[in-house]
N, C-alpha and C. Protein backbone atom coordinates (compact mmCIF):
# COMPACT_ATOMS: atom_id res chain seq x y z
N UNK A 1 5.74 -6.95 14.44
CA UNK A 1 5.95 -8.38 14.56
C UNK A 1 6.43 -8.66 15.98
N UNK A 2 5.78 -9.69 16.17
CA UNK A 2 6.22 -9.83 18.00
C UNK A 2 7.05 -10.50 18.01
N UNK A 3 8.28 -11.22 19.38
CA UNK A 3 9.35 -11.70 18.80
C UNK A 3 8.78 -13.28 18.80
N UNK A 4 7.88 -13.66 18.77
CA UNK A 4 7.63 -14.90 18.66
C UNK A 4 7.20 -15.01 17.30
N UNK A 5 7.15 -14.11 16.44
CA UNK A 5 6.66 -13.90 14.80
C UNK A 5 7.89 -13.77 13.88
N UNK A 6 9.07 -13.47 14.49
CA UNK A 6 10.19 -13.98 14.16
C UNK A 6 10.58 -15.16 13.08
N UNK A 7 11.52 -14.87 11.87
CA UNK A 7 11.98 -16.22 11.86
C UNK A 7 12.76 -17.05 12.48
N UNK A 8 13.75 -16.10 13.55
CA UNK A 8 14.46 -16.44 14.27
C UNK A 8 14.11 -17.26 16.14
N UNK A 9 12.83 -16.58 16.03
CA UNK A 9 12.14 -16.83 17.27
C UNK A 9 11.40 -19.09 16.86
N UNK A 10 11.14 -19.14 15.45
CA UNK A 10 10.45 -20.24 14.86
C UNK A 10 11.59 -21.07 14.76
N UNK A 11 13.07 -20.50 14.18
CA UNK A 11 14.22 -21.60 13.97
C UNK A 11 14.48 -21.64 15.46
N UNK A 12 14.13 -21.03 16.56
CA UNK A 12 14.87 -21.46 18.26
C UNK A 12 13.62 -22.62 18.47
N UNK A 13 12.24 -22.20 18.09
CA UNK A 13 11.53 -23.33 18.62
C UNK A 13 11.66 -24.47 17.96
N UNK A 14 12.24 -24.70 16.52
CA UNK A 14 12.25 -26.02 16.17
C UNK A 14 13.74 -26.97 16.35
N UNK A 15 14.97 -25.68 16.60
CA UNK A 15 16.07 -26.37 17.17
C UNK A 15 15.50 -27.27 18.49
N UNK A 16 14.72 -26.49 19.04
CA UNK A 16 14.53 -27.14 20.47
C UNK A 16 14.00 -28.47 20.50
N UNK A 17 13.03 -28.81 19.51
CA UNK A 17 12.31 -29.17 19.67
C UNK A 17 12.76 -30.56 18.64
N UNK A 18 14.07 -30.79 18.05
CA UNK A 18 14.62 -31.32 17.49
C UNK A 18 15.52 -32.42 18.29
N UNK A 19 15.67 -31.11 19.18
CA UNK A 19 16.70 -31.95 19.88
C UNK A 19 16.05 -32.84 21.08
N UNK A 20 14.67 -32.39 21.20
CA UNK A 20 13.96 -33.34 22.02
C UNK A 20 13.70 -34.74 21.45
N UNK A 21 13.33 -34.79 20.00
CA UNK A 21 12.27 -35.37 19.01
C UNK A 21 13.81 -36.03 19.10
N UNK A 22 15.01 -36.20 18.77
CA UNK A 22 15.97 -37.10 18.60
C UNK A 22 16.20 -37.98 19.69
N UNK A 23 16.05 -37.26 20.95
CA UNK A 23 16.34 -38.16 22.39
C UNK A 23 14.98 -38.80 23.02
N UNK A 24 13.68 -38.56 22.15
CA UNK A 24 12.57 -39.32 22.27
C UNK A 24 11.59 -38.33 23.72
N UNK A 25 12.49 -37.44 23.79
CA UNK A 25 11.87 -36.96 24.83
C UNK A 25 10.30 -35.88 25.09
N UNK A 26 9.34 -36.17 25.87
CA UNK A 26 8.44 -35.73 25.75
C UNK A 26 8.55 -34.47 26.82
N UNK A 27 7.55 -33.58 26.51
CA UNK A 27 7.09 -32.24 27.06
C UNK A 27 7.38 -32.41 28.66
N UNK A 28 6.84 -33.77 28.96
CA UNK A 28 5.90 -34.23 30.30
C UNK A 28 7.23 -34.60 30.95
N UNK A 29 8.42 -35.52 30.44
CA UNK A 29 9.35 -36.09 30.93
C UNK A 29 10.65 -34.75 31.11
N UNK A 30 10.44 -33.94 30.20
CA UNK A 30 11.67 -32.80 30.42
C UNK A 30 11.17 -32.08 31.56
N UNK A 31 10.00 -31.78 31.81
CA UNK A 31 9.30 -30.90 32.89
C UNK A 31 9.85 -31.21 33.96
N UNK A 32 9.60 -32.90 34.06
CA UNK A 32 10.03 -33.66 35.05
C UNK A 32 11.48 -33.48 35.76
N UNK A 33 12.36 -33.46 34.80
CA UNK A 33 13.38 -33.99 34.68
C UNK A 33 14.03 -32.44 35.06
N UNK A 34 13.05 -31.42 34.41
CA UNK A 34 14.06 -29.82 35.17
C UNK A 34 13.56 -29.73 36.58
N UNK A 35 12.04 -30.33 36.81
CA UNK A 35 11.77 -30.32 38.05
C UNK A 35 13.09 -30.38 39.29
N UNK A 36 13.31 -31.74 38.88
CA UNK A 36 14.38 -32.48 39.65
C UNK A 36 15.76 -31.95 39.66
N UNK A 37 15.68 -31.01 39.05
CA UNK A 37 17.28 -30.60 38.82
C UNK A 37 16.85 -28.82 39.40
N UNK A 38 15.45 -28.53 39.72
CA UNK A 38 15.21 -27.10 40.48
C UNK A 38 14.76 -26.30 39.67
N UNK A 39 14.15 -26.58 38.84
CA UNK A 39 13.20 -25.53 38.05
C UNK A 39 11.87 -25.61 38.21
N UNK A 40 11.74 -25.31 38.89
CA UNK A 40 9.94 -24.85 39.33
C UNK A 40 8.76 -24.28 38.04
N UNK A 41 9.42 -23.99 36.66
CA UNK A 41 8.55 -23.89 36.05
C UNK A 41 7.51 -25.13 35.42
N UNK A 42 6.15 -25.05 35.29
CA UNK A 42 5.36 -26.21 34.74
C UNK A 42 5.57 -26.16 33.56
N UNK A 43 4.76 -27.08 33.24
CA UNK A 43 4.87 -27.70 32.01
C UNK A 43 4.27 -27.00 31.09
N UNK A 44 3.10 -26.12 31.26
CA UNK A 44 2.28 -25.28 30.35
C UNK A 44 3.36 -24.28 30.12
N UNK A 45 4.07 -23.51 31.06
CA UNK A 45 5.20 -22.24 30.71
C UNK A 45 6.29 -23.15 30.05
N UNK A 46 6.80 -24.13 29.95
CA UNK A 46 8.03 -24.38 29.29
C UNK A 46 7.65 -25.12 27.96
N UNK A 47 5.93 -25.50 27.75
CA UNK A 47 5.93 -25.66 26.26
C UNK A 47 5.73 -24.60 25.43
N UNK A 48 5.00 -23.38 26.61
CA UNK A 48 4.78 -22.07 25.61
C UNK A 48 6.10 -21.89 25.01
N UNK A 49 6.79 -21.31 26.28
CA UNK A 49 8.04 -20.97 25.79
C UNK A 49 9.17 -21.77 23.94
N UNK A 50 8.91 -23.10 24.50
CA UNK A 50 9.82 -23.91 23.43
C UNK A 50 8.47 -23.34 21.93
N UNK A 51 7.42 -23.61 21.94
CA UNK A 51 6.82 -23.38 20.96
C UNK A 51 6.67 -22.61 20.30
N UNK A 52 7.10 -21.06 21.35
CA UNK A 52 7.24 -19.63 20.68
C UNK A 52 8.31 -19.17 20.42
N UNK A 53 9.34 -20.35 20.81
CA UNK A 53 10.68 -19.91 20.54
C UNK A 53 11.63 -18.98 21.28
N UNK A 54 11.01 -18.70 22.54
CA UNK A 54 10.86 -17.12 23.30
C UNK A 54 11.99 -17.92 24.62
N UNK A 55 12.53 -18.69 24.84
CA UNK A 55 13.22 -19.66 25.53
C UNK A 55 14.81 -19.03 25.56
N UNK A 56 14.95 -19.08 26.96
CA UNK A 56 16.69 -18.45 26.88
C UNK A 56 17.84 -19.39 26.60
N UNK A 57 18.78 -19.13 26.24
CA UNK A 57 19.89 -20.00 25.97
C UNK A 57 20.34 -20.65 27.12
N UNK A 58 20.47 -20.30 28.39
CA UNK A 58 20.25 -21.19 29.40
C UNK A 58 19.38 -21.81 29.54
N UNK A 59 18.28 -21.77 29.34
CA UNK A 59 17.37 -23.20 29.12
C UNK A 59 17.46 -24.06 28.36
N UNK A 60 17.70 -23.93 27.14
CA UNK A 60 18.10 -24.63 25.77
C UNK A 60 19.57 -25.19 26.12
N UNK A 61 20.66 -25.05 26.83
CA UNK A 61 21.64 -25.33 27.65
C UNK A 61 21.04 -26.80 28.34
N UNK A 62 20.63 -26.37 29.33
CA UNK A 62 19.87 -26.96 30.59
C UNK A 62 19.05 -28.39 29.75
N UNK A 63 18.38 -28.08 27.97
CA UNK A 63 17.79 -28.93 27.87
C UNK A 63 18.82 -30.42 27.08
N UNK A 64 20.05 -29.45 26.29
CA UNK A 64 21.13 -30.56 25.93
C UNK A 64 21.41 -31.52 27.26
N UNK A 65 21.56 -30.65 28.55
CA UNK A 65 21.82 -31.53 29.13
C UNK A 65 21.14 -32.75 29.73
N UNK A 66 20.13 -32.29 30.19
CA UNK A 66 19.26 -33.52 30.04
C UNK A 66 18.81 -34.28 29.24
N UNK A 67 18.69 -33.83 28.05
CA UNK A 67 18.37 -34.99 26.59
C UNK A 67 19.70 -36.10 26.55
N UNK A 68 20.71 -35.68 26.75
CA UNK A 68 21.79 -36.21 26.72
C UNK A 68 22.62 -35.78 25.34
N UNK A 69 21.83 -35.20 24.83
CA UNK A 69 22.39 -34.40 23.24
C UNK A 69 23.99 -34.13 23.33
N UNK A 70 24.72 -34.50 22.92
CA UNK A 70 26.38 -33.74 22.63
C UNK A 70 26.31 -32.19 22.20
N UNK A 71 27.11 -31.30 22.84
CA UNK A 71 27.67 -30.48 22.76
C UNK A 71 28.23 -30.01 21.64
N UNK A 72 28.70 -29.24 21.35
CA UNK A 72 29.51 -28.84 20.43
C UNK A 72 31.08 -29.54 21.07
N UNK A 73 31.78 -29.24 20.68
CA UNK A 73 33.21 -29.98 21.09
C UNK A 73 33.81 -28.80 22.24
N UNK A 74 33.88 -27.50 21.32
CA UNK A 74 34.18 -26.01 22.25
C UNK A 74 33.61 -25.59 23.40
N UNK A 75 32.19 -26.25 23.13
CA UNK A 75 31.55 -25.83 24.76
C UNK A 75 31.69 -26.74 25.83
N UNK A 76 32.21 -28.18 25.61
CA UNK A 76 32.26 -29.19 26.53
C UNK A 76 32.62 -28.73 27.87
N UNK A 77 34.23 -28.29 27.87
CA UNK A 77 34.58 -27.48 29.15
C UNK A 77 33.45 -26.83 29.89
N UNK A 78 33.01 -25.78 29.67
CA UNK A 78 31.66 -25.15 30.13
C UNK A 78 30.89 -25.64 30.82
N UNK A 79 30.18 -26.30 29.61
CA UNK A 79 29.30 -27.19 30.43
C UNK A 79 29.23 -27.57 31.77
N UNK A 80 30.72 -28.72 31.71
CA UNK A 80 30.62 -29.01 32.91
C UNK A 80 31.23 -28.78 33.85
N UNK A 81 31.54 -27.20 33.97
CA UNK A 81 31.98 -26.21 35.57
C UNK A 81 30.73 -26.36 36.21
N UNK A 82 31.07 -26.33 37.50
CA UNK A 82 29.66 -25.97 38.07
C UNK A 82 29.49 -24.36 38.29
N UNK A 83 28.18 -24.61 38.28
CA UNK A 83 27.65 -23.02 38.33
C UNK A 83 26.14 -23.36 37.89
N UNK A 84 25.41 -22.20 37.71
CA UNK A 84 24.33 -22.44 37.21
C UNK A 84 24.28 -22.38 35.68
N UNK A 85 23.23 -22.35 35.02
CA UNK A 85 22.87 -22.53 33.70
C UNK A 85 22.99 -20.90 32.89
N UNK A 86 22.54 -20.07 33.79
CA UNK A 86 23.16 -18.78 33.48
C UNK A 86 24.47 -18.85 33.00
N UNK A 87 25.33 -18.97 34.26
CA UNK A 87 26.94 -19.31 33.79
C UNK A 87 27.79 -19.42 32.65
N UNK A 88 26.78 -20.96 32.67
CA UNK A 88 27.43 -21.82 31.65
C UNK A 88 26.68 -21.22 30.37
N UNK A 89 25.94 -20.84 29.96
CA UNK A 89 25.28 -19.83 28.81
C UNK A 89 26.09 -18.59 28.31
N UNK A 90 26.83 -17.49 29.77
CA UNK A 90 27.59 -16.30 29.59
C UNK A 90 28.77 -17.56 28.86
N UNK A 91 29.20 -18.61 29.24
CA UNK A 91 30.83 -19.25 28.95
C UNK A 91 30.37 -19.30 27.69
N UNK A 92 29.32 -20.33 27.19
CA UNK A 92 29.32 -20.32 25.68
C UNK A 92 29.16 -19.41 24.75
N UNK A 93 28.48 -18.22 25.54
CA UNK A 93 28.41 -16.76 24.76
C UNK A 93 29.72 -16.38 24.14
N UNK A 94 30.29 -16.26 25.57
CA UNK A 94 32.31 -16.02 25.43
C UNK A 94 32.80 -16.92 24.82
N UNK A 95 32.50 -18.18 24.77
CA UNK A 95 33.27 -19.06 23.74
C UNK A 95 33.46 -18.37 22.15
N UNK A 96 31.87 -18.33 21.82
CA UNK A 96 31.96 -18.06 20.37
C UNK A 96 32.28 -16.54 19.68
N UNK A 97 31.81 -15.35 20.72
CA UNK A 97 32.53 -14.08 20.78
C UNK A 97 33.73 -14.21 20.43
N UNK A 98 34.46 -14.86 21.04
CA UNK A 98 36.22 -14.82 21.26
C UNK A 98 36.64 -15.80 19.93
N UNK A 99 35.65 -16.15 19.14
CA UNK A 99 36.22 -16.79 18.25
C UNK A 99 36.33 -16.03 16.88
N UNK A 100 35.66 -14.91 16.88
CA UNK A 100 36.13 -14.13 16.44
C UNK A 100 36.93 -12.18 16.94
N UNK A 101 37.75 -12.16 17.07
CA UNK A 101 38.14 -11.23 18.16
C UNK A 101 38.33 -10.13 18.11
N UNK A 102 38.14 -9.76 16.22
CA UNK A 102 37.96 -8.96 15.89
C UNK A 102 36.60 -8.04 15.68
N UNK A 103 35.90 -8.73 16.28
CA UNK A 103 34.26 -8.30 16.55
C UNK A 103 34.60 -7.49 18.01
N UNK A 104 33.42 -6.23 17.37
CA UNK A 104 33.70 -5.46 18.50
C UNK A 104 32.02 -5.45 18.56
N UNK A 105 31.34 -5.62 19.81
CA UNK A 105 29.63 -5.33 20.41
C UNK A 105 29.10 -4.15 19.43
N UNK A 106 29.92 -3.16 18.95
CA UNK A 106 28.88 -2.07 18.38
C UNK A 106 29.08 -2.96 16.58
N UNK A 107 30.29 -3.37 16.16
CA UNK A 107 30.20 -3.96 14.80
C UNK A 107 28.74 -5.19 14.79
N UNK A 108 29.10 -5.77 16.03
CA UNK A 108 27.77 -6.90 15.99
C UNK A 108 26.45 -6.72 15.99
N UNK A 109 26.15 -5.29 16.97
CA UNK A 109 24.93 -4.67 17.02
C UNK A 109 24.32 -4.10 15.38
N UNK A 110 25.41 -3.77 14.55
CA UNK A 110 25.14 -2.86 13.15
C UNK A 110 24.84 -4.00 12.50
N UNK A 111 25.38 -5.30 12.95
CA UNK A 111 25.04 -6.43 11.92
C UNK A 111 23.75 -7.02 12.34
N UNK A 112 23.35 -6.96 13.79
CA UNK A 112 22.58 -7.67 13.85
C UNK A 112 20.87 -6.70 13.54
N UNK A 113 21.20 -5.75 13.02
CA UNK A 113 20.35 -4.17 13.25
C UNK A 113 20.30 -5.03 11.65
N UNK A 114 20.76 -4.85 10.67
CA UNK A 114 20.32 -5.68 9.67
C UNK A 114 19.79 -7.08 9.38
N UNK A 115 19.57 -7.38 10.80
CA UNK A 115 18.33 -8.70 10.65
C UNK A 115 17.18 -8.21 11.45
N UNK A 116 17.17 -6.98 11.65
CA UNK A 116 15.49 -6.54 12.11
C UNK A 116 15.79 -6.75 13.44
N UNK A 117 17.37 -6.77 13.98
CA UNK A 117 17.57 -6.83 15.58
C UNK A 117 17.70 -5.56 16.13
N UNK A 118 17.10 -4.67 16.69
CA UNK A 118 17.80 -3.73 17.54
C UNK A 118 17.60 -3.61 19.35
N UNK A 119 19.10 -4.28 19.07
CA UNK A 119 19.95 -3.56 20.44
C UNK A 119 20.91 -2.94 20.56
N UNK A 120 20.89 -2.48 22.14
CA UNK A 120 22.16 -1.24 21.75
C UNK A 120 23.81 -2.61 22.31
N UNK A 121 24.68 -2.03 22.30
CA UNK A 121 26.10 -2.55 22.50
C UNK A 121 26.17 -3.04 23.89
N UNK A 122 25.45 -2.09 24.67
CA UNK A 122 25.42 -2.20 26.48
C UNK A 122 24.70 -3.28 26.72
N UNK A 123 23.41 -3.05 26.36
CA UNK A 123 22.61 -4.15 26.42
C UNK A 123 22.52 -5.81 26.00
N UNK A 124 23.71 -5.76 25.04
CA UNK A 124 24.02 -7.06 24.42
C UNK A 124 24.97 -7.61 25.39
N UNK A 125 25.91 -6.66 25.78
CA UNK A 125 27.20 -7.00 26.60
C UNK A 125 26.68 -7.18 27.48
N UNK A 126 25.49 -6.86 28.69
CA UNK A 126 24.71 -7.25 29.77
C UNK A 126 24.16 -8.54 29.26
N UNK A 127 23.41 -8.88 28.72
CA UNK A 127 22.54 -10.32 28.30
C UNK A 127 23.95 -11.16 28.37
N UNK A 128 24.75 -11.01 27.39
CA UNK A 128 25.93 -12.10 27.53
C UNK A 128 26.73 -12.39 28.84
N UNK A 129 26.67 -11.14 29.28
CA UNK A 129 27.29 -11.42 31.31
C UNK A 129 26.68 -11.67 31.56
N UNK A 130 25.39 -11.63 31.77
CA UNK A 130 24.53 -12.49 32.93
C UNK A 130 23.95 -13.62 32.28
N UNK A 131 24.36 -14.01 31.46
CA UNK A 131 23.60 -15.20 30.96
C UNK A 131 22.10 -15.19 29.93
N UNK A 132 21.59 -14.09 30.11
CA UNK A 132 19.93 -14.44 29.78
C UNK A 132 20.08 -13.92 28.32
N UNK A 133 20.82 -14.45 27.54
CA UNK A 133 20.58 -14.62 25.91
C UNK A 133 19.17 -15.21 25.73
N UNK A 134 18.36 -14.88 25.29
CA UNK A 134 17.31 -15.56 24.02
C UNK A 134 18.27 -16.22 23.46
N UNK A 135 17.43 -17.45 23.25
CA UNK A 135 17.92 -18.55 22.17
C UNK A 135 18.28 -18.34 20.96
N UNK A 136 16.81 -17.04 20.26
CA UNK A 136 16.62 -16.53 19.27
C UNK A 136 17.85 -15.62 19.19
N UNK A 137 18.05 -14.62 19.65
CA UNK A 137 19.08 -13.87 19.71
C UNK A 137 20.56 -14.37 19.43
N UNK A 138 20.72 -15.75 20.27
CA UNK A 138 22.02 -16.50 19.88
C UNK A 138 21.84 -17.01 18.97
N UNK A 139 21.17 -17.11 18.02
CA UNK A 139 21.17 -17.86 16.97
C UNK A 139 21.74 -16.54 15.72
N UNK A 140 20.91 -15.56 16.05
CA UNK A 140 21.42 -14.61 15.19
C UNK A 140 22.93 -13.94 15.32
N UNK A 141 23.13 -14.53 16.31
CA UNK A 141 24.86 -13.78 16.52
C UNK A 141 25.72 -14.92 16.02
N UNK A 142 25.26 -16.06 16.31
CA UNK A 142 26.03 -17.32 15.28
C UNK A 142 26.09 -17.22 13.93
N UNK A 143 25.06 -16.49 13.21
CA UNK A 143 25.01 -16.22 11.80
C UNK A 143 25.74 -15.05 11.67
N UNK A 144 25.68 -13.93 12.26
CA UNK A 144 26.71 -13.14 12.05
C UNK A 144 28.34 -13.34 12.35
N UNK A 145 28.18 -14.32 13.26
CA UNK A 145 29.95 -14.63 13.30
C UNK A 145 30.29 -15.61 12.41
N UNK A 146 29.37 -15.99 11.62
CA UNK A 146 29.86 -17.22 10.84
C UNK A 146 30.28 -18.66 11.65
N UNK A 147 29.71 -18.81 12.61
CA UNK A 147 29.72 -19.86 13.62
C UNK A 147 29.31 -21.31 13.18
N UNK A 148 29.95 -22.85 13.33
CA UNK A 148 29.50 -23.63 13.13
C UNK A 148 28.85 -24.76 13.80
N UNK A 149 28.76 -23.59 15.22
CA UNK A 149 28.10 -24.39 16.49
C UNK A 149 27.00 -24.87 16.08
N UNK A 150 26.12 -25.16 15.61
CA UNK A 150 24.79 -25.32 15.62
C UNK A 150 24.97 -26.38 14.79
N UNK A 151 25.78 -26.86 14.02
CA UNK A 151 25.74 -27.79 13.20
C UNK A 151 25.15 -28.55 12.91
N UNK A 152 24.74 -29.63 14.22
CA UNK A 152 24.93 -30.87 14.82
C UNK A 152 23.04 -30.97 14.99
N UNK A 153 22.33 -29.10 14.76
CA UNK A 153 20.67 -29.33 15.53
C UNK A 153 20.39 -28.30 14.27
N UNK A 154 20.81 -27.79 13.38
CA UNK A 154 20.40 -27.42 12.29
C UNK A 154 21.20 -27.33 10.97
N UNK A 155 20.41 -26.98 9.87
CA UNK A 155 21.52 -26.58 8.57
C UNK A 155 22.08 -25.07 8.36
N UNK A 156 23.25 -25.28 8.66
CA UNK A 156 23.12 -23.91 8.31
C UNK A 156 22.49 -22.73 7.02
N UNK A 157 22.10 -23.76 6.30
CA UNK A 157 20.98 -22.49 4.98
C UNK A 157 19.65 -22.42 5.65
N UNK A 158 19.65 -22.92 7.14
CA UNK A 158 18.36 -22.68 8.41
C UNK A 158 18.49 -21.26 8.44
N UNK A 159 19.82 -21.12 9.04
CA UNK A 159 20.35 -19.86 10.07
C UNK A 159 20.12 -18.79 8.49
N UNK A 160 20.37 -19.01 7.45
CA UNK A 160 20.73 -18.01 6.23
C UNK A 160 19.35 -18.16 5.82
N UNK A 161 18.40 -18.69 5.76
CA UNK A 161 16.89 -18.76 5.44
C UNK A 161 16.35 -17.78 6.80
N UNK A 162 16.76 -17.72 7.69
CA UNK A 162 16.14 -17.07 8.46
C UNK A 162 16.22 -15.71 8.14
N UNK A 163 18.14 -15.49 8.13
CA UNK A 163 18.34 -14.02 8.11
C UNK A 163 18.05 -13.64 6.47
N UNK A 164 17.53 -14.46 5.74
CA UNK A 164 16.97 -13.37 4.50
C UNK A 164 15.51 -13.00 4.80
N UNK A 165 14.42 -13.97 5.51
CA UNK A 165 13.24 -13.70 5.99
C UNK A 165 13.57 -12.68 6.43
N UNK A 166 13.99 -12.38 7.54
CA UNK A 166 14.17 -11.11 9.09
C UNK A 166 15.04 -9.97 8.27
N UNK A 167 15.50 -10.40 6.88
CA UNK A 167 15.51 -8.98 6.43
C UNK A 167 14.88 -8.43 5.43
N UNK A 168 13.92 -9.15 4.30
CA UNK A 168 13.03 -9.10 4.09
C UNK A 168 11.94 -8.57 4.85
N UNK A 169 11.51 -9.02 5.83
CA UNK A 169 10.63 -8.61 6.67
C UNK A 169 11.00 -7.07 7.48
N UNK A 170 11.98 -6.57 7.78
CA UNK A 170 12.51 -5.35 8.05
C UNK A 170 12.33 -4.23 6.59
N UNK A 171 12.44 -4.56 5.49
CA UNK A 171 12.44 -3.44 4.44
C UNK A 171 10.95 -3.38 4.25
């Protein structure tokens, strides 16, 4: 299964694409609109991306902010440090990590190894420092922390419909 065959890769493309469909915003006008803010990607790479779900959490970041979408309440701070979108992606990573603190990278890796995720501990702890989470990926670490960030752009029996698919689909 490729990761765009995912259920998790399908719940990142329709969060996204939710949160466009609420702020009225089209393909053509977000293109625009990252244009202007320094993203050089077109419009054909950033609908693949949202459609396959294959989109990093700094982009999906990058797109609250321009939709004008609200935040979660916890990530507000974040947000608006300056830095780049990377950054502010590692902050919200660390936001919700630290909200539970008793999670240790190899407990999260064993959990997330039971939704048909495998990575190793290093490699997770790299994606979250530098920012380049998959969307998909953060979505599955929100379900394993029991997170209620997402609230606000899905249900959570989304996030629990997914991870019985992706483990279903693993046995």
């Amino acid at each position: 299964m490729s990761e765009a065959d995912t259920p998790w890769a399908r719940l990142a493309s329709r969060v996204t694409r939710v949160v466009l469909t609420r702020k009225d915003v089209t393909y053509a006008a977000l293109v625009q609109a990252l244009a202007a803010d320094g993203v050089r990607d077109g419009e054909r790479a950033i609908v693949s991306r949202i459609s396959r779900g294959t989109l990093r959490l700094s982009l999906f970041l990058h797109i609250l902010s321009i939709t004008g979408v609200r935040p979660p309440e916890r990530w507000s701070d974040t947000l608006v440090v300056n830095g780049d979108w990377e950054a502010k992606a590692c902050g919200v990573s660390v936001i919700e990590l630290s909200r539970q603190p008793s999670e240790f990278m190899d407990d999260l890796v064993a959990r997330l190894s039971r939704l048909g995720t495998t990575i190793s501990a290093k490699t997770l702890d790299a994606q979250v420092r530098a920012g380049t989470l998959q969307l998909s990926l953060f979505l599955q670490l929100l379900y394993v922390l029991n997170s209620d960030a997402f609230e606000r752009y899905i249900d959570h029996e989304d996030l629990v419909d997914a991870a019985k698919t992706a483990s279903v689909a693993q046995s």
